[in-house]
Protein backbone atom coordinates (compact mmCIF):
# COMPACT_ATOMS: atom_id res chain seq x y z
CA UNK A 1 -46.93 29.70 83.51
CA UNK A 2 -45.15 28.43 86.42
CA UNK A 3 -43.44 30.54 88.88
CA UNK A 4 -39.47 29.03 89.37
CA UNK A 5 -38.23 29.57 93.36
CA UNK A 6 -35.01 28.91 94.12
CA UNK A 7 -34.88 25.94 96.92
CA UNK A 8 -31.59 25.64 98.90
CA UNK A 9 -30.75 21.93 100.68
CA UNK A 10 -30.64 24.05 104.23
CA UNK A 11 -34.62 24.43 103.27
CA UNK A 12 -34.96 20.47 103.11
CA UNK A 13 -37.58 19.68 106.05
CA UNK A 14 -36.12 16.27 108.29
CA UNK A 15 -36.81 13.37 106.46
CA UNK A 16 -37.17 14.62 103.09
CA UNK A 17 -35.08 13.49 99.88
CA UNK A 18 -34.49 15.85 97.10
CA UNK A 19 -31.92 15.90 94.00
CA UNK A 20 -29.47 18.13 93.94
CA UNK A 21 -29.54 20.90 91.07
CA UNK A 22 -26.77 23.55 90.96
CA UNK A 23 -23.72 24.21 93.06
CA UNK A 24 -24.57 28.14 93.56
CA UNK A 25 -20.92 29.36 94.84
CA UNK A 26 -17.96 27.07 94.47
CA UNK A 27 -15.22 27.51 98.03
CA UNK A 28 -13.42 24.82 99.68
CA UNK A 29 -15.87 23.47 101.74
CA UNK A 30 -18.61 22.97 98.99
CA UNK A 31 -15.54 21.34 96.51
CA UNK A 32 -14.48 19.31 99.16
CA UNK A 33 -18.89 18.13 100.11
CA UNK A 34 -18.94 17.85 96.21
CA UNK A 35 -15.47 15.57 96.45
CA UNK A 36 -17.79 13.37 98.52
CA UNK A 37 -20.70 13.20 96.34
CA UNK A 38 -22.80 16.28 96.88
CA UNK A 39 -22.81 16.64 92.98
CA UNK A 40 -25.29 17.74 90.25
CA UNK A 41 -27.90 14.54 89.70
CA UNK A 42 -27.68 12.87 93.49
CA UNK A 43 -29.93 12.38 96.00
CA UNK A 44 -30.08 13.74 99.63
CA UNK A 45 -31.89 12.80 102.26
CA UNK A 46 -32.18 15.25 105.34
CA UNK A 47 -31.64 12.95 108.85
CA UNK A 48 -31.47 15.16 112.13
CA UNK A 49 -30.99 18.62 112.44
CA UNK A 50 -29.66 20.33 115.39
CA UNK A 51 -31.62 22.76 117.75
CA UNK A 52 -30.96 26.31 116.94
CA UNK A 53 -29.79 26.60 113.50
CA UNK A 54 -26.76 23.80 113.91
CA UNK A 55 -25.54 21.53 111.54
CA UNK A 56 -27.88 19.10 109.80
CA UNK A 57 -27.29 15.48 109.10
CA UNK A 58 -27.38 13.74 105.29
CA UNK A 59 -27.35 10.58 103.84
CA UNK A 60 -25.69 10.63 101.02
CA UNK A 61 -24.63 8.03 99.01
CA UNK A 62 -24.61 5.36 101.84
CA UNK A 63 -22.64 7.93 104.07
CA UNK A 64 -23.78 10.36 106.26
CA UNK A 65 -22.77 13.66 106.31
CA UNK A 66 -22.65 16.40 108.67
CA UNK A 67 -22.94 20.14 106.99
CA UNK A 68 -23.75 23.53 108.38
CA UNK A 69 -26.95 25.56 107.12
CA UNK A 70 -24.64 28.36 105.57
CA UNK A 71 -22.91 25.62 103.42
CA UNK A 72 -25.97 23.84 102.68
CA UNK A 73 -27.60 26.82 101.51
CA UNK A 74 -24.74 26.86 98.09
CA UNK A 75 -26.63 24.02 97.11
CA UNK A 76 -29.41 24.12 94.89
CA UNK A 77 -32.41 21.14 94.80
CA UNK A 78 -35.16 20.02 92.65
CA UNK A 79 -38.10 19.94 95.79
């Protein structure tokens, strides 16, 4: 039997693509990332982070986004 682990997007290493899963805890800035396509079903690719803990950089949809790791970590993915 296979042992299920919870994997947040702010665990996404640089340059890694996952699918997102499950929106964990719905607040205006994850309905407004989910207003630009950070649904259920998509894709996201991981492009820079910054030093220290600072925001990290997606492609999503043909658009980058920028997101901080407490927002990113609402987000569940299939890794």
């Amino acid at each position: 039997m296979r042992s299920v682990r919870t994997v947040t997007l702010d665990q996404l290493p640089t340059g890694r693509s996952a699918v997102v899963k499950k929106v964990q805890k719905p607040s205006p800035t994850t309905l407004r990332l989910m207003e630009l396509g950070l649904v259920p079903g998509r894709s996201v690719q991981v492009l820079k982070r910054a030093p220290f803990g600072g925001p990290m950089q997606l492609s999503l949809v043909g658009t980058r986004v920028s997101l901080r790791a407490h927002d990113a970590r609402a987000f569940e993915i299939d890794a």
